[in-house]
Protein backbone atom coordinates (compact mmCIF):
# COMPACT_ATOMS: atom_id res chain seq x y z
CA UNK A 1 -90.28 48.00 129.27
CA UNK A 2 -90.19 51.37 127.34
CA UNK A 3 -89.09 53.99 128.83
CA UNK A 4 -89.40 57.98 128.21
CA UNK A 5 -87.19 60.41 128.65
CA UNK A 6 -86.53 61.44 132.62
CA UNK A 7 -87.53 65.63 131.85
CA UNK A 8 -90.72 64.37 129.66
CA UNK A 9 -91.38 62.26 132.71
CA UNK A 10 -91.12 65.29 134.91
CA UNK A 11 -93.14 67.52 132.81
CA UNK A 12 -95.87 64.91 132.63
CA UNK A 13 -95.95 65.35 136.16
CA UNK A 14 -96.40 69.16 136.66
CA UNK A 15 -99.12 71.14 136.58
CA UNK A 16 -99.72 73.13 134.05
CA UNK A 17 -100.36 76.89 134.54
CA UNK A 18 -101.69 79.38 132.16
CA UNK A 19 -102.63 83.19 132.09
CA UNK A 20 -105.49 84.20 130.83
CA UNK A 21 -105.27 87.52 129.80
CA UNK A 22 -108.21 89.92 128.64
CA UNK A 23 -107.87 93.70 127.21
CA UNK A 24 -110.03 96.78 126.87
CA UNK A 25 -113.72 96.21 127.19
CA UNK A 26 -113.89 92.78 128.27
CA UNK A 27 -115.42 93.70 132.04
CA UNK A 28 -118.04 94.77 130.20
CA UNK A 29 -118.90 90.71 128.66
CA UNK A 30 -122.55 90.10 129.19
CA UNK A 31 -123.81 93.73 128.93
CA UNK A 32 -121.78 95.18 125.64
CA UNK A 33 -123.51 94.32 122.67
CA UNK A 34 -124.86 90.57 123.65
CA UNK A 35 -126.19 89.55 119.92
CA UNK A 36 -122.33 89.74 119.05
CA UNK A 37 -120.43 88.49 122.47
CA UNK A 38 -122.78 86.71 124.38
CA UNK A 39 -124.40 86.73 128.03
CA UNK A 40 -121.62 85.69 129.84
CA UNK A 41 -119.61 87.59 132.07
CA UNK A 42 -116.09 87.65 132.28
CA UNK A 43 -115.95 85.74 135.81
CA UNK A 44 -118.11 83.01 133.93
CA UNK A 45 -115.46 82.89 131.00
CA UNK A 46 -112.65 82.50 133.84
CA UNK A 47 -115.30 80.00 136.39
CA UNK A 48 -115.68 77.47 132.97
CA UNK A 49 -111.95 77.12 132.50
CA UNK A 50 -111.22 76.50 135.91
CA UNK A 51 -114.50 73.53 135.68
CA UNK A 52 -113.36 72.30 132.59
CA UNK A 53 -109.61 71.70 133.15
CA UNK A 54 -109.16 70.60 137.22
CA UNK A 55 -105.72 70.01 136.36
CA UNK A 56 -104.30 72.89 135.19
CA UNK A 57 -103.46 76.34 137.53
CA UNK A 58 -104.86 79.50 135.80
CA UNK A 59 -104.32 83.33 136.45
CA UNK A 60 -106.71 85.73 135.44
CA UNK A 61 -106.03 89.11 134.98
CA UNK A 62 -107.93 92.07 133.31
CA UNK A 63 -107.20 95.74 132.19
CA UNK A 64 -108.59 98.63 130.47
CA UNK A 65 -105.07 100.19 130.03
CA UNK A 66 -102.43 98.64 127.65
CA UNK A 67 -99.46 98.95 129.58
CA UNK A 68 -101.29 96.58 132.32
CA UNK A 69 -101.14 94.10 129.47
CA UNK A 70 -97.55 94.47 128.89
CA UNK A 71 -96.47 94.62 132.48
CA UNK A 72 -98.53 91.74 133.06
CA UNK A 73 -96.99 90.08 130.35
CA UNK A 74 -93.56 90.97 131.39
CA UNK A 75 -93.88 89.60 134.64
CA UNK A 76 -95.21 86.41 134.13
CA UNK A 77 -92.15 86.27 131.66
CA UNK A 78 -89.82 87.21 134.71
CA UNK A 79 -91.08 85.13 137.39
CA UNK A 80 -91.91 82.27 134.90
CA UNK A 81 -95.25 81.70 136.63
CA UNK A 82 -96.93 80.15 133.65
CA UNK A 83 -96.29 77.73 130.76
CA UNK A 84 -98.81 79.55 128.43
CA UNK A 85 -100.74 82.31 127.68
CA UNK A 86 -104.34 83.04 126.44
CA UNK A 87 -104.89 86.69 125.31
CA UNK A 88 -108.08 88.30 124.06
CA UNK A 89 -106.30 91.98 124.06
CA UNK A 90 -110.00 93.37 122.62
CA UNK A 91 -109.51 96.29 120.55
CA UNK A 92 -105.75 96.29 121.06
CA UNK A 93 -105.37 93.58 118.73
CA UNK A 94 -105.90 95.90 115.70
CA UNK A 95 -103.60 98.82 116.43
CA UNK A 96 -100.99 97.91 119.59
CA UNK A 97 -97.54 97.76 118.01
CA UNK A 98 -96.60 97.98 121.75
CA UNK A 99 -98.56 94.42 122.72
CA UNK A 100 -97.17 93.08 119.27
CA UNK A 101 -93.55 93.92 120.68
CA UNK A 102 -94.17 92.65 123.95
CA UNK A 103 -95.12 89.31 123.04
CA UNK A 104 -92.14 89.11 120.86
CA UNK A 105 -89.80 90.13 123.77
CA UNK A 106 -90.94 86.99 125.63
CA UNK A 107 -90.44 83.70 125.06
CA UNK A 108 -93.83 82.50 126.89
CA UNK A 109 -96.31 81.23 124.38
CA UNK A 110 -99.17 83.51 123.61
CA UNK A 111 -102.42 81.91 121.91
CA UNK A 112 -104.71 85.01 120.75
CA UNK A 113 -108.37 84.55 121.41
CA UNK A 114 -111.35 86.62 120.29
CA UNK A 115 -115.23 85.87 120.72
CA UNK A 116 -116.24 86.93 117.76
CA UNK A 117 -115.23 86.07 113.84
CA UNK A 118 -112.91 89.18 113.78
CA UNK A 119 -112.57 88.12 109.71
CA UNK A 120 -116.33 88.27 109.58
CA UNK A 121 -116.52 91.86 111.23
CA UNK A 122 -116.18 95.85 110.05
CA UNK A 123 -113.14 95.84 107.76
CA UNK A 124 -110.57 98.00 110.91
CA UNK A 125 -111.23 94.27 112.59
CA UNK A 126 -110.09 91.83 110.30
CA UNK A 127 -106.21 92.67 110.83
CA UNK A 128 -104.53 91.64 113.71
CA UNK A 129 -101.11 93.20 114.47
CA UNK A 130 -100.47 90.73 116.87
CA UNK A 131 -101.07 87.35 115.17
CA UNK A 132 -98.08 87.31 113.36
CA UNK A 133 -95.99 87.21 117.07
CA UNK A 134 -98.74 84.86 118.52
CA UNK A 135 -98.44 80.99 118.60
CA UNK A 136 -101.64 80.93 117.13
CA UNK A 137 -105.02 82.49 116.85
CA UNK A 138 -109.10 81.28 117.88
CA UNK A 139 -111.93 83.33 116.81
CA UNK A 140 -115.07 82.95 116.39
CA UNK A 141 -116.54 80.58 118.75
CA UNK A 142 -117.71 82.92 121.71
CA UNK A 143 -116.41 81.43 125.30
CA UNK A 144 -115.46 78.32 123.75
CA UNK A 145 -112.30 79.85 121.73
CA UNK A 146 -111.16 80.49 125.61
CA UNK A 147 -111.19 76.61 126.00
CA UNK A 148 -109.94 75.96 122.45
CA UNK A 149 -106.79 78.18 123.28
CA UNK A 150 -106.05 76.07 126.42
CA UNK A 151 -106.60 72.68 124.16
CA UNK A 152 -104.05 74.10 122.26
CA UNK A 153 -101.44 74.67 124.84
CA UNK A 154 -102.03 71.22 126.54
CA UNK A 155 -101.28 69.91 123.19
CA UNK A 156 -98.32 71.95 122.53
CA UNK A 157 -96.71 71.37 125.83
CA UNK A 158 -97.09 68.01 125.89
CA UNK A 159 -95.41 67.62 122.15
CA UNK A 160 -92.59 69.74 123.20
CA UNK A 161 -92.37 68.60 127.25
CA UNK A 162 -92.60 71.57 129.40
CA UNK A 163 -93.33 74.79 126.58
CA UNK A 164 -92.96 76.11 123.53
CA UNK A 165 -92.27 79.18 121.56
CA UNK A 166 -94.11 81.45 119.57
């Protein structure tokens, strides 16, 4: 009989729950510039995620003001209501030294997502401030990069039991 260790067997067992967590501009999915971000809506984003993975227990929050982000991430952080997080923070990625500093103040894993190729964009997109504080970083592959971000912290969960850091 093999047998695993008793907290791996535990964290097998709970369900996983993830924020996703979308910045400036992204209400406006499905009606800002479709030839470069699609059709789909933000509540169709957040309605695939919950289709495609029954088993895990996402939040989804979204704000026009930075220090919704960071309050949002702080709390999560605080009442250690998720395992992971999946942040598009829109234009915020290029210039927010304040997101950048939140997610390192946290020890909740942050994968960054963007719709677009930001390294196929206008020059002021291609640098992220916040990749380097990030466990990773998607882009390029419209609503799927959502679901790539969550693949991602499955698989990092389950290699490390419960979580992970950045």
């Amino acid at each position: 009989m093999i047998r695993t260790h008793p907290a791996k067997e535990h964290n097998s067992m709970k369900t996983l729950s993830f924020l996703v967590l979308n910045g400036p501009n992204l209400s406006r999915l499905g009606k800002r510039e479709p030839e470069v971000y699609g059709y789909l809506c933000l509540d169709d984003i957040n309605r695939g995620l919950r289709e495609a993975f029954p088993d895990i227990t996402f939040e989804f929050y979204q704000s026009e003001y930075e220090g919704g982000l960071l309050e949002k991430l702080f709390q999560s952080e605080d009442l250690g209501t998720v395992d992971g997080i999946i942040l598009n923070a829109g234009a915020l990625t290029h210039y927010s030294v304040a997101l950048r500093d939140a997610i390192s103040a946290i020890s909740t894993p942050v994968i960054e997502v963007h719709l677009s190729n930001i390294y196929a964009r206008e020059e002021f997109r291609r640098h992220s401030v916040i990749s380097e504080v990030c466990a990773g970083v998607i882009s390029g592959f419209g609503p799927v990069s959502y679901h790539l971000g969550v693949h991602a912290l499955k698989s990092r969960a389950a290699e490390n039991g419960s979580g992970f850091s950045h």
